[in-house]
C-alpha atoms as a PDB file:
ATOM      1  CA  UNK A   1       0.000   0.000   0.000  1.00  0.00           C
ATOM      2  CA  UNK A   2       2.795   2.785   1.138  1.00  0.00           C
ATOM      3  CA  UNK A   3       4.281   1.440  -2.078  1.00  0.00           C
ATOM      4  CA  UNK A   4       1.475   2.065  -4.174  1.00  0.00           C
ATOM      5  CA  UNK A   5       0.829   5.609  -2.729  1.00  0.00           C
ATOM      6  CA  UNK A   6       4.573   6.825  -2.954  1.00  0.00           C
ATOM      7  CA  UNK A   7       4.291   5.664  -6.839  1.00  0.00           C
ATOM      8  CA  UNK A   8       1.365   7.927  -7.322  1.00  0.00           C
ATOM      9  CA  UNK A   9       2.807  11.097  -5.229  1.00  0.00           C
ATOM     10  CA  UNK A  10       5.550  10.431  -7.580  1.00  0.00           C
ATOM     11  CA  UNK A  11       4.071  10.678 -10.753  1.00  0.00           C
ATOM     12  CA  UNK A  12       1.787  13.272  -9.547  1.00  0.00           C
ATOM     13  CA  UNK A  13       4.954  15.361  -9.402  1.00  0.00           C
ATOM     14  CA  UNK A  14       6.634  14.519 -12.458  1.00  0.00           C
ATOM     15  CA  UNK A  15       3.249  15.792 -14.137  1.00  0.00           C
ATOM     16  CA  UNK A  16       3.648  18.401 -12.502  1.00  0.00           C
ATOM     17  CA  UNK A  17       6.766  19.461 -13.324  1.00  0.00           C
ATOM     18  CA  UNK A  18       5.928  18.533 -16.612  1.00  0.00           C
ATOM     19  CA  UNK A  19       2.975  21.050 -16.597  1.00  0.00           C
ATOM     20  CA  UNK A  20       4.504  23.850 -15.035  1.00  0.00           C
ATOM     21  CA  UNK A  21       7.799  23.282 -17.657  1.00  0.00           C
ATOM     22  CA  UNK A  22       5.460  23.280 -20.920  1.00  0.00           C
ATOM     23  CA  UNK A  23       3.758  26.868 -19.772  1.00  0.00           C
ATOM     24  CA  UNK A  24       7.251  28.343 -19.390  1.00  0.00           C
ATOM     25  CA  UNK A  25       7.112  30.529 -22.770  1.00  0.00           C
ATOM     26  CA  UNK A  26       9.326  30.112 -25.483  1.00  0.00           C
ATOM     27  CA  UNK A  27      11.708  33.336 -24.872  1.00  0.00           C
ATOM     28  CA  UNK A  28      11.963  34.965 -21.189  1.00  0.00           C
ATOM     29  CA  UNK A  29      11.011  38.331 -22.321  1.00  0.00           C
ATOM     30  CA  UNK A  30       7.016  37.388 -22.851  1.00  0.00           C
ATOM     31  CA  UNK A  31       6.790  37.232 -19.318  1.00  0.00           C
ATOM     32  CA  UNK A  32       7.236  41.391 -19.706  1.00  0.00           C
ATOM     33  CA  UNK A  33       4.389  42.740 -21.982  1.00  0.00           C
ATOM     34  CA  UNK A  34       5.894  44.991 -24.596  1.00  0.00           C
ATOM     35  CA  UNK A  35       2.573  45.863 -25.447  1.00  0.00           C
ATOM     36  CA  UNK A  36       1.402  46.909 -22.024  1.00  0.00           C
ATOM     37  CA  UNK A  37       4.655  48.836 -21.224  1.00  0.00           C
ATOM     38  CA  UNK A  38       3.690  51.232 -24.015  1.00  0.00           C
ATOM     39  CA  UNK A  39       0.369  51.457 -22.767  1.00  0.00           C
ATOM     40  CA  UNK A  40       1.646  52.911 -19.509  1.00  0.00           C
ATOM     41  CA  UNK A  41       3.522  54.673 -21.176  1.00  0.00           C
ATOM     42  CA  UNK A  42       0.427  56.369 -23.225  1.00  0.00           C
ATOM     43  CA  UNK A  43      -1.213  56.685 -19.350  1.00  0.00           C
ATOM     44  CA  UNK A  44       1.838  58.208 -17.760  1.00  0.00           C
ATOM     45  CA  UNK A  45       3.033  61.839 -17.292  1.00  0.00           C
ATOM     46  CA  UNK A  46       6.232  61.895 -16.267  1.00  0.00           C
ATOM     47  CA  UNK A  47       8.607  58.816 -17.054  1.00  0.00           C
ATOM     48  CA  UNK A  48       8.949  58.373 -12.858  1.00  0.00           C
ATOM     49  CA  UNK A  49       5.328  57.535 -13.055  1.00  0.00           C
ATOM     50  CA  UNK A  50       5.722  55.382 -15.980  1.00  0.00           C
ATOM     51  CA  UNK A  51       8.348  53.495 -14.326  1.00  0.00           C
ATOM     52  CA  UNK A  52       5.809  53.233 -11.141  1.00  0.00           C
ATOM     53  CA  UNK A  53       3.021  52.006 -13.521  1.00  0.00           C
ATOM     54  CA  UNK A  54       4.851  49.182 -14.966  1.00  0.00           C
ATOM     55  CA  UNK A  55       5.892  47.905 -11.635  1.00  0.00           C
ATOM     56  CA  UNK A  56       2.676  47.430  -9.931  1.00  0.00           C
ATOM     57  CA  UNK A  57       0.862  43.982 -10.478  1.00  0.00           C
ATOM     58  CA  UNK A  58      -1.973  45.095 -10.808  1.00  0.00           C
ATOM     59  CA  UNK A  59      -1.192  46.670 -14.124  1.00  0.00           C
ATOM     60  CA  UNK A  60      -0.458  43.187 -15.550  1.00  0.00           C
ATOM     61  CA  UNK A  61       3.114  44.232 -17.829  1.00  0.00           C
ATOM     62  CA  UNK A  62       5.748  42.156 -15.438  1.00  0.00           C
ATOM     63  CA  UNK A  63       5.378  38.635 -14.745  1.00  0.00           C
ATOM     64  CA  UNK A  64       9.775  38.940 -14.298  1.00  0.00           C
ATOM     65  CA  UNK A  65      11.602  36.887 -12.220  1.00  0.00           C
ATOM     66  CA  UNK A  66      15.091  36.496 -13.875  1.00  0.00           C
ATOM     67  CA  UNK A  67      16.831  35.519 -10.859  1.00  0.00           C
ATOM     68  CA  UNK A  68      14.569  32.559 -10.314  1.00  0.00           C
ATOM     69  CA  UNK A  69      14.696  33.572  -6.481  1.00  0.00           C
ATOM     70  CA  UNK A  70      10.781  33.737  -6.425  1.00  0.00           C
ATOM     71  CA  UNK A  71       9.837  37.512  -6.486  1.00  0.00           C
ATOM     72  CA  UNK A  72       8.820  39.891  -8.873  1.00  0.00           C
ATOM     73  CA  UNK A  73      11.753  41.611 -10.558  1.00  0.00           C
ATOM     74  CA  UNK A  74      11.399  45.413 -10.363  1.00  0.00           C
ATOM     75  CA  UNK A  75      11.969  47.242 -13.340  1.00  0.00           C
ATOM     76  CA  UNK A  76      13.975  50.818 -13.607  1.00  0.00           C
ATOM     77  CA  UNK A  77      14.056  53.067 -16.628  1.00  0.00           C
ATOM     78  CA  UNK A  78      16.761  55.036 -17.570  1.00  0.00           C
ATOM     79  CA  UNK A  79      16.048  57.368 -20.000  1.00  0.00           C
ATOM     80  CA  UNK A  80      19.473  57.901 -23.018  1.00  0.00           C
ATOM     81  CA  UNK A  81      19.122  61.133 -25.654  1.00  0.00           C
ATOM     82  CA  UNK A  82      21.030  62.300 -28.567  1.00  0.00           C
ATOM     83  CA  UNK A  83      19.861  65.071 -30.661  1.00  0.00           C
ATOM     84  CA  UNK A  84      16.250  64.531 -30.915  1.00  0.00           C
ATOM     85  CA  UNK A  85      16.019  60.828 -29.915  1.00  0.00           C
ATOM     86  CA  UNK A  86      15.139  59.596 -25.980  1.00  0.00           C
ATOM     87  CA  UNK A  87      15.692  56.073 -25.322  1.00  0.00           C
ATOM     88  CA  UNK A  88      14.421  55.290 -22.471  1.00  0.00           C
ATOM     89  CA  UNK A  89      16.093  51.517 -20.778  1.00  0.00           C
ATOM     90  CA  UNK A  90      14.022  48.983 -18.924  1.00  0.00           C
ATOM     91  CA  UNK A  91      16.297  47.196 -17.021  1.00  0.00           C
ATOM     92  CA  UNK A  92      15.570  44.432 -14.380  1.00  0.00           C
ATOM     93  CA  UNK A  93      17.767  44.395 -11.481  1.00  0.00           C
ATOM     94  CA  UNK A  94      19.515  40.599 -11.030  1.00  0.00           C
ATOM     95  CA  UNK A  95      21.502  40.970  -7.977  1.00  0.00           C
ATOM     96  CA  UNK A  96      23.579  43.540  -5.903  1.00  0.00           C
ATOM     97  CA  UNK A  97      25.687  44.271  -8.937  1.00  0.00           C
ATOM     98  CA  UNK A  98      24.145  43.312 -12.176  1.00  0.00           C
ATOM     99  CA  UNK A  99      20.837  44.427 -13.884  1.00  0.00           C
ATOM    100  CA  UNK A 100      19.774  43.196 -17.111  1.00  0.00           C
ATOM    101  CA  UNK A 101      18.376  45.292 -19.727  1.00  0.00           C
ATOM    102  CA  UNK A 102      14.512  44.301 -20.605  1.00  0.00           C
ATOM    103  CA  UNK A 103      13.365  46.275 -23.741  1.00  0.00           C
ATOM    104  CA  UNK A 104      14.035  49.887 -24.945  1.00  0.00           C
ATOM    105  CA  UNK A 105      12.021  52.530 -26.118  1.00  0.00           C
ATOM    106  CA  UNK A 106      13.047  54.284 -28.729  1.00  0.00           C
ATOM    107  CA  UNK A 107      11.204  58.176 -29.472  1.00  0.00           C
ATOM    108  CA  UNK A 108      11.898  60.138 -32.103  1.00  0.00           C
ATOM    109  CA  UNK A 109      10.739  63.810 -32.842  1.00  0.00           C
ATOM    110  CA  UNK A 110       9.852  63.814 -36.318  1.00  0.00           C
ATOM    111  CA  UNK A 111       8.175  67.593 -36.973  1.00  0.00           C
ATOM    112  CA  UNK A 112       7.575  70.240 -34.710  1.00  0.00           C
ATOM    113  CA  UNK A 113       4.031  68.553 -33.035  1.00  0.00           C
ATOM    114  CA  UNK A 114       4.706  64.970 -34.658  1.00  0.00           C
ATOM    115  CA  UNK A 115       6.839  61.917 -32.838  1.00  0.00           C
ATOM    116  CA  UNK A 116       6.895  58.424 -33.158  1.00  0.00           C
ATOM    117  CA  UNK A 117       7.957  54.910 -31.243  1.00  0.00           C
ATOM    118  CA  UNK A 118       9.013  51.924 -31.195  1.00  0.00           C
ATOM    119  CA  UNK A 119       9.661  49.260 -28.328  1.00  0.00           C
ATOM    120  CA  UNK A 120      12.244  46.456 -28.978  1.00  0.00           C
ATOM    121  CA  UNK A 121      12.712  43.910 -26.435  1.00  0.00           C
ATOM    122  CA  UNK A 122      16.656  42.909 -25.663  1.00  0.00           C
ATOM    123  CA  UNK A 123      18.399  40.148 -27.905  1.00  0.00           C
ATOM    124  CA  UNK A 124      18.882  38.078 -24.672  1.00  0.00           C
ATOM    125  CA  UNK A 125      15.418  37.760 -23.811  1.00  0.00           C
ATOM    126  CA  UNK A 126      13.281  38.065 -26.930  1.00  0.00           C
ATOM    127  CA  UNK A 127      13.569  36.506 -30.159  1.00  0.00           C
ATOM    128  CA  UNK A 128      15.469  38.574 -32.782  1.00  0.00           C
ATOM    129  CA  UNK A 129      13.722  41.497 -34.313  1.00  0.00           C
ATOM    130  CA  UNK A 130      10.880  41.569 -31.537  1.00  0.00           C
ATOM    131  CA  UNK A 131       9.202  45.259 -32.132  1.00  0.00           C
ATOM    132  CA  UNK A 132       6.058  46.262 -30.568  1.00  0.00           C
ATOM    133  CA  UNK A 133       4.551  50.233 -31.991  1.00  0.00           C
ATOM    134  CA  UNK A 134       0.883  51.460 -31.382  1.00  0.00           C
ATOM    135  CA  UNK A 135      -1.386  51.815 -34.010  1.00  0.00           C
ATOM    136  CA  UNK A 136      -4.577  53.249 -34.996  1.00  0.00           C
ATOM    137  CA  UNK A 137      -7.247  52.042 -37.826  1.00  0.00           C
ATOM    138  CA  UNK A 138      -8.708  54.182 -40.887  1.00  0.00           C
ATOM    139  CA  UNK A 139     -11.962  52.660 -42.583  1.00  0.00           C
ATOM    140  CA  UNK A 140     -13.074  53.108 -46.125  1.00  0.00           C
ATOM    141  CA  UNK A 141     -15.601  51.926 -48.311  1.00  0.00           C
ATOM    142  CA  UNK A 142     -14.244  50.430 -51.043  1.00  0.00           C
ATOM    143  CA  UNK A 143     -16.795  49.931 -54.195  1.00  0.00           C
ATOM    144  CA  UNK A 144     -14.103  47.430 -56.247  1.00  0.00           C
ATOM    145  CA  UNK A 145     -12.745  48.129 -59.444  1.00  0.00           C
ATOM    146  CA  UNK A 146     -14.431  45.981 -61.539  1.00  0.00           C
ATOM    147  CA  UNK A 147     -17.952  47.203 -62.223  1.00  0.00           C
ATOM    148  CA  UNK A 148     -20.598  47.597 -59.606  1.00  0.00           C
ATOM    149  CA  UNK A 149     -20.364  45.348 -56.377  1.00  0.00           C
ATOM    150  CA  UNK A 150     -21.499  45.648 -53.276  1.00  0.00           C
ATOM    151  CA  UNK A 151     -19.061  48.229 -51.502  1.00  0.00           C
ATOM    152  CA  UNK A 152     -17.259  46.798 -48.167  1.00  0.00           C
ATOM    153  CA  UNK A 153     -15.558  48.062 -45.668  1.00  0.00           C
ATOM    154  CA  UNK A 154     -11.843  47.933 -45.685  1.00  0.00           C
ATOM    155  CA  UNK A 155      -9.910  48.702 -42.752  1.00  0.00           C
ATOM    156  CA  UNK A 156      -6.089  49.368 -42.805  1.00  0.00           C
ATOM    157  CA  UNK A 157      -3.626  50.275 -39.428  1.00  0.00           C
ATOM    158  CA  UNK A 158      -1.522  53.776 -39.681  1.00  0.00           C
ATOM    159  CA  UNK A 159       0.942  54.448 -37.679  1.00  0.00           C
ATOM    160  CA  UNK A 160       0.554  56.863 -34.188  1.00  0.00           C
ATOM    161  CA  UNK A 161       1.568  60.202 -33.732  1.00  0.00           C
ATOM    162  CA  UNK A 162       2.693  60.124 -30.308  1.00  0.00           C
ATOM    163  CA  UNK A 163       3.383  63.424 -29.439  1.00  0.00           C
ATOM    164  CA  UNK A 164       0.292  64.326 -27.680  1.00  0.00           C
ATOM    165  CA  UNK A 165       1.328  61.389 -25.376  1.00  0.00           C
ATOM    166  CA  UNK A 166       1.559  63.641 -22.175  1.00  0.00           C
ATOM    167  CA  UNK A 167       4.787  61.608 -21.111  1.00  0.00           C
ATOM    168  CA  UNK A 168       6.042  62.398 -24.766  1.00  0.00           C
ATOM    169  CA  UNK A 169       5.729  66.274 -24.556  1.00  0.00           C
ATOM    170  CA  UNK A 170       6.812  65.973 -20.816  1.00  0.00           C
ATOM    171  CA  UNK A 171      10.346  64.672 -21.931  1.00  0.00           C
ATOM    172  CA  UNK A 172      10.614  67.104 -24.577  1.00  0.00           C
ATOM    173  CA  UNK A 173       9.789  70.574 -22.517  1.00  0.00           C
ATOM    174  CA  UNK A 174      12.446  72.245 -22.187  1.00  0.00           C
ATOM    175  CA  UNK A 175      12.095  72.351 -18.286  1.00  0.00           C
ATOM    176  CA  UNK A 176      12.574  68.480 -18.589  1.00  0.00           C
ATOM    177  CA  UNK A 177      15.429  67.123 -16.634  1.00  0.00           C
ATOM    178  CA  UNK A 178      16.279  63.703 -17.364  1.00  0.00           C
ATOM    179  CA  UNK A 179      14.996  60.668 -15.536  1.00  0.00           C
ATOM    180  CA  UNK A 180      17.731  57.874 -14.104  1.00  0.00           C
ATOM    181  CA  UNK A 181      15.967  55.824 -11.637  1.00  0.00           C
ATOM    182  CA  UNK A 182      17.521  56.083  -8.300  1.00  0.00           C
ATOM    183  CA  UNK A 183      16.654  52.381  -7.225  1.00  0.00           C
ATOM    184  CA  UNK A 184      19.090  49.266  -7.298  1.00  0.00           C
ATOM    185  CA  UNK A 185      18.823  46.195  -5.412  1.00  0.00           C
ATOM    186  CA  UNK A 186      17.345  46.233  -2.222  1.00  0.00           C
ATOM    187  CA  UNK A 187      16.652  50.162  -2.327  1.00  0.00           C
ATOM    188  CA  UNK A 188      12.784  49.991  -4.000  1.00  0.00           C
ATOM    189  CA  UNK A 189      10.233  52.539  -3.132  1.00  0.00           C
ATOM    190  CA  UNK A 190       8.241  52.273  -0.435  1.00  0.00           C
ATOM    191  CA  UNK A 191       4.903  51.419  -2.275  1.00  0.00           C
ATOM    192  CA  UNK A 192       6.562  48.489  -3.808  1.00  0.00           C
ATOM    193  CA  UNK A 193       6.104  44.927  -2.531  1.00  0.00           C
ATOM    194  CA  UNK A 194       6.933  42.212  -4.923  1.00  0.00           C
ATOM    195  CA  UNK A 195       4.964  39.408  -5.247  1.00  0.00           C
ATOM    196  CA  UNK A 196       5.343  35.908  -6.623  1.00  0.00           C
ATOM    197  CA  UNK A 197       5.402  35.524 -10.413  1.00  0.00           C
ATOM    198  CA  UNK A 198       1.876  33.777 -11.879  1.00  0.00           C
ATOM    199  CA  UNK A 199       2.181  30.665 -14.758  1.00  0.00           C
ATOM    200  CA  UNK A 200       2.783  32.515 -18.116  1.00  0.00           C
ATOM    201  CA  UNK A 201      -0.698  31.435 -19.515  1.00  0.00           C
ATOM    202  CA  UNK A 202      -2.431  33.223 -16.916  1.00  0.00           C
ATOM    203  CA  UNK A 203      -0.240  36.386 -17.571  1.00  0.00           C
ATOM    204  CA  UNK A 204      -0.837  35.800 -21.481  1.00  0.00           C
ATOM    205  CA  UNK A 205      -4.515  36.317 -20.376  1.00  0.00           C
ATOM    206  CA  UNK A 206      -4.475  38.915 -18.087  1.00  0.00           C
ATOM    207  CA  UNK A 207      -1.925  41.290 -20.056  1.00  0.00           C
ATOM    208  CA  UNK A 208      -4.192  40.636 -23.827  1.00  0.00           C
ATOM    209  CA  UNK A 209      -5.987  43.786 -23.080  1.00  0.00           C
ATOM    210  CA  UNK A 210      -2.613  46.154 -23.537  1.00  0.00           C
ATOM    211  CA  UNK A 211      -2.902  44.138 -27.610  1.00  0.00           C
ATOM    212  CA  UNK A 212      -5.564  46.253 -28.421  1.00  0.00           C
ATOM    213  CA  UNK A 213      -3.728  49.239 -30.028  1.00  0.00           C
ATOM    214  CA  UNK A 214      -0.542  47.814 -29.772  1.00  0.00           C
ATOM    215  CA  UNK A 215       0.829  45.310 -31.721  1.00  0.00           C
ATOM    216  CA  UNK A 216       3.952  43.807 -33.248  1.00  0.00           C
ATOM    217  CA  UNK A 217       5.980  44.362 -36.389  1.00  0.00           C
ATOM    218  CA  UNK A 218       8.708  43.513 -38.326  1.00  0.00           C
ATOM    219  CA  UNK A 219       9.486  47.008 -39.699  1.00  0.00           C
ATOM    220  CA  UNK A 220      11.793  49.279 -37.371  1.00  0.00           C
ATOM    221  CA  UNK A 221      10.692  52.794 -38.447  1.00  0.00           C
ATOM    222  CA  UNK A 222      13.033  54.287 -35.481  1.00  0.00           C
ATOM    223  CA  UNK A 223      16.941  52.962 -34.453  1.00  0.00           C
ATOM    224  CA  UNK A 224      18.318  52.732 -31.585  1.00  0.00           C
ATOM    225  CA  UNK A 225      21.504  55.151 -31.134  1.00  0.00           C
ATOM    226  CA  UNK A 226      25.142  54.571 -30.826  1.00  0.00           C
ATOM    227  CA  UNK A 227      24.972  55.890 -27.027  1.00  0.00           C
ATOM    228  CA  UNK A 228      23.112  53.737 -26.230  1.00  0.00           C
ATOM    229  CA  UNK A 229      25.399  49.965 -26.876  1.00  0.00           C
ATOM    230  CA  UNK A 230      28.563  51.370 -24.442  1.00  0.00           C
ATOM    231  CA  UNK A 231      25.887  51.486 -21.763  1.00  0.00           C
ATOM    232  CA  UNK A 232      23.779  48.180 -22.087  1.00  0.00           C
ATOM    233  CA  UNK A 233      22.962  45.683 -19.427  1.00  0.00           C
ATOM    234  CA  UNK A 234      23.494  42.226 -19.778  1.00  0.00           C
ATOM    235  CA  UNK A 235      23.260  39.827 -16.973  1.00  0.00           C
ATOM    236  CA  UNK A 236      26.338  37.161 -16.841  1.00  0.00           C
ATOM    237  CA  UNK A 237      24.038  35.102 -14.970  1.00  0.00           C
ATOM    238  CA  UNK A 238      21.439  34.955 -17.404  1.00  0.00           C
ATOM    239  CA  UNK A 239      23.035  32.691 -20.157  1.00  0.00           C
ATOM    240  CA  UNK A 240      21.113  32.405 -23.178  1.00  0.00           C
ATOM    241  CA  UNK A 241      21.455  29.351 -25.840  1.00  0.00           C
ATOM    242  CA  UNK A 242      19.156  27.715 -28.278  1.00  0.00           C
ATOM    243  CA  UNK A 243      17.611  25.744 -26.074  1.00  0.00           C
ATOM    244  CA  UNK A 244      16.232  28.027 -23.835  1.00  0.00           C
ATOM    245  CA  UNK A 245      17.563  30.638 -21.251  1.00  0.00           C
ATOM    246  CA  UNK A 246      19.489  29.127 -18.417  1.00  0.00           C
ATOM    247  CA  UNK A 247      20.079  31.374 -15.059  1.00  0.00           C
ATOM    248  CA  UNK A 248      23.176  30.282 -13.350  1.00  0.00           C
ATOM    249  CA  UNK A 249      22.920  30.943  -9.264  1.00  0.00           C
ATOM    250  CA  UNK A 250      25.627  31.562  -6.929  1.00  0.00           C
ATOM    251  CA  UNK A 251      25.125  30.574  -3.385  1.00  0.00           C
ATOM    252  CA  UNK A 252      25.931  31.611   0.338  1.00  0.00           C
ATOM    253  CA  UNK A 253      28.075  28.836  -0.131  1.00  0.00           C
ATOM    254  CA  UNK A 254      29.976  29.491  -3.046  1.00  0.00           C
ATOM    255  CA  UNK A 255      28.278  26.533  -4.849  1.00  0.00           C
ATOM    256  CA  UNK A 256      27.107  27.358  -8.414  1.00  0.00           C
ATOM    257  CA  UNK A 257      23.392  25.935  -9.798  1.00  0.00           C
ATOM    258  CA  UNK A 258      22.073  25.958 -13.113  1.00  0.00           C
ATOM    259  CA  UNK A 259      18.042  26.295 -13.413  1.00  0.00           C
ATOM    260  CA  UNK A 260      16.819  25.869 -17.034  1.00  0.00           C
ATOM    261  CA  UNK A 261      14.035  27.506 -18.203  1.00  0.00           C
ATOM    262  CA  UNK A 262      12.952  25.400 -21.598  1.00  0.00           C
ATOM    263  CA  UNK A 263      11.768  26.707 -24.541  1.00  0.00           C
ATOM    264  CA  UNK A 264       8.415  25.536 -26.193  1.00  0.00           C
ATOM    265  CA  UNK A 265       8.452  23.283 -29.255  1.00  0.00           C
END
């Protein structure tokens, strides 16, 4: 009988580890939402409030925990400019001397009351090329070409004009001064609590709503600047290969552990 029950508690948690490994998602990074990071950033009015906004779980944009120490990692934002670009950093913050950078935000003043954006999430956490913009929709009727048919409606996405984002015109006022977050590991603000990270298919549910003018695309319309690569974070104990991302943990004792994190097939 005790033989028969240990055999079931055992594959009761093999199927559960089983479980829990096939909702990991493919890359890291989709446990931050791109999408919902811009839409904070639409909400916001000053980038310390953005940076706020995107770290409270209730806003459903980090799901984070890089470190594998089971917490919520807490996101700064570091805002870069040259000439008429910002580039604003979201970094997560590893340990007591590493951060890792996240995504970046690229803006870009295009005319005197026109901007644009982009965010692309980091090549150690994303796949390659992953770009997230907002959009908007304009609707037409469209009669056809070839004699008469019944007209339908055909709707195409334009890009956004950002600049009456208030966080946009905020960071280009002249007043502005620019926005380095003064928290590192173990100094947070004292509204923030982290809490423990949720399975990635409840976050893919919860964070959907952020998709609804935001979306991905292939096309970079903005690039990220030269200062920006001197001053990039990249985790050495993040360690990413083609089979997934594996974080690499350093003891009290000295003794090193891997904890893979597989990919989805």
């Amino acid at each position: 009988m005790k033989n028969c029950v240990a055999s079931v508690l055992l594959i009761l948690g093999i199927t559960s580890a089983f479980a829990q490994q096939n909702e990991a998602p493919e890359y890291s990074g989709e446990n931050f939402s791109l999408e919902g990071a811009l839409s904070m950033l639409k909400k916001a009015n000053t980038i310390e409030e953005f940076e706020s906004f995107i770290n409270k779980e209730n806003n459903d944009v980090n799901n984070l925990d890089l470190n594998d120490d089971g917490d919520i990692d807490y996101i700064t934002v570091e805002d870069i400019i040259e000439g008429n670009k910002h580039v604003l950093v979201l970094s997560a913050i590893i340990n007591e001397k590493e951060k890792q950078d996240v995504a970046t935000i690229v803006i870009e003043k295009t005319g005197n009351e026109e901007a644009q954006l982009q965010i692309f999430g980091d090549e150690d956490l994303y796949a390659e090329n992953t770009i997230a913009e907002p959009f908007d929709v304009n609707d037409k009727m469209d009669s056809g070409k070839n004699g008469p048919a019944i007209p339908k409606l055909v709707t195409t996405r334009i890009v956004v004009n950002v600049w009456f984002w208030p966080s946009v015109r905020f960071i280009y006022a002249p007043s502005y001064r620019v926005w380095i977050s003064p928290f590192r590991w173990a100094v947070y603000p004292r509204w923030w609590k982290p809490w423990r990270p949720m399975r990635h298919t409840v976050f893919v549910t919860r964070c959907h709503v952020h998709k609804t003018y935001i979306h991905r695309t292939p096309t970079r319309r903005v690039v990220v600047h030269k200062s920006y690569a001197p001053r990039r974070h990249s985790s050495t104990t993040i360690v990413k290969n083609r089979r997934g991302t594996t974080v690499i943990h350093k003891g009290k004792t000295g003794r090193v552990r891997a904890v893979h994190h597989n990919r989805r097939r």
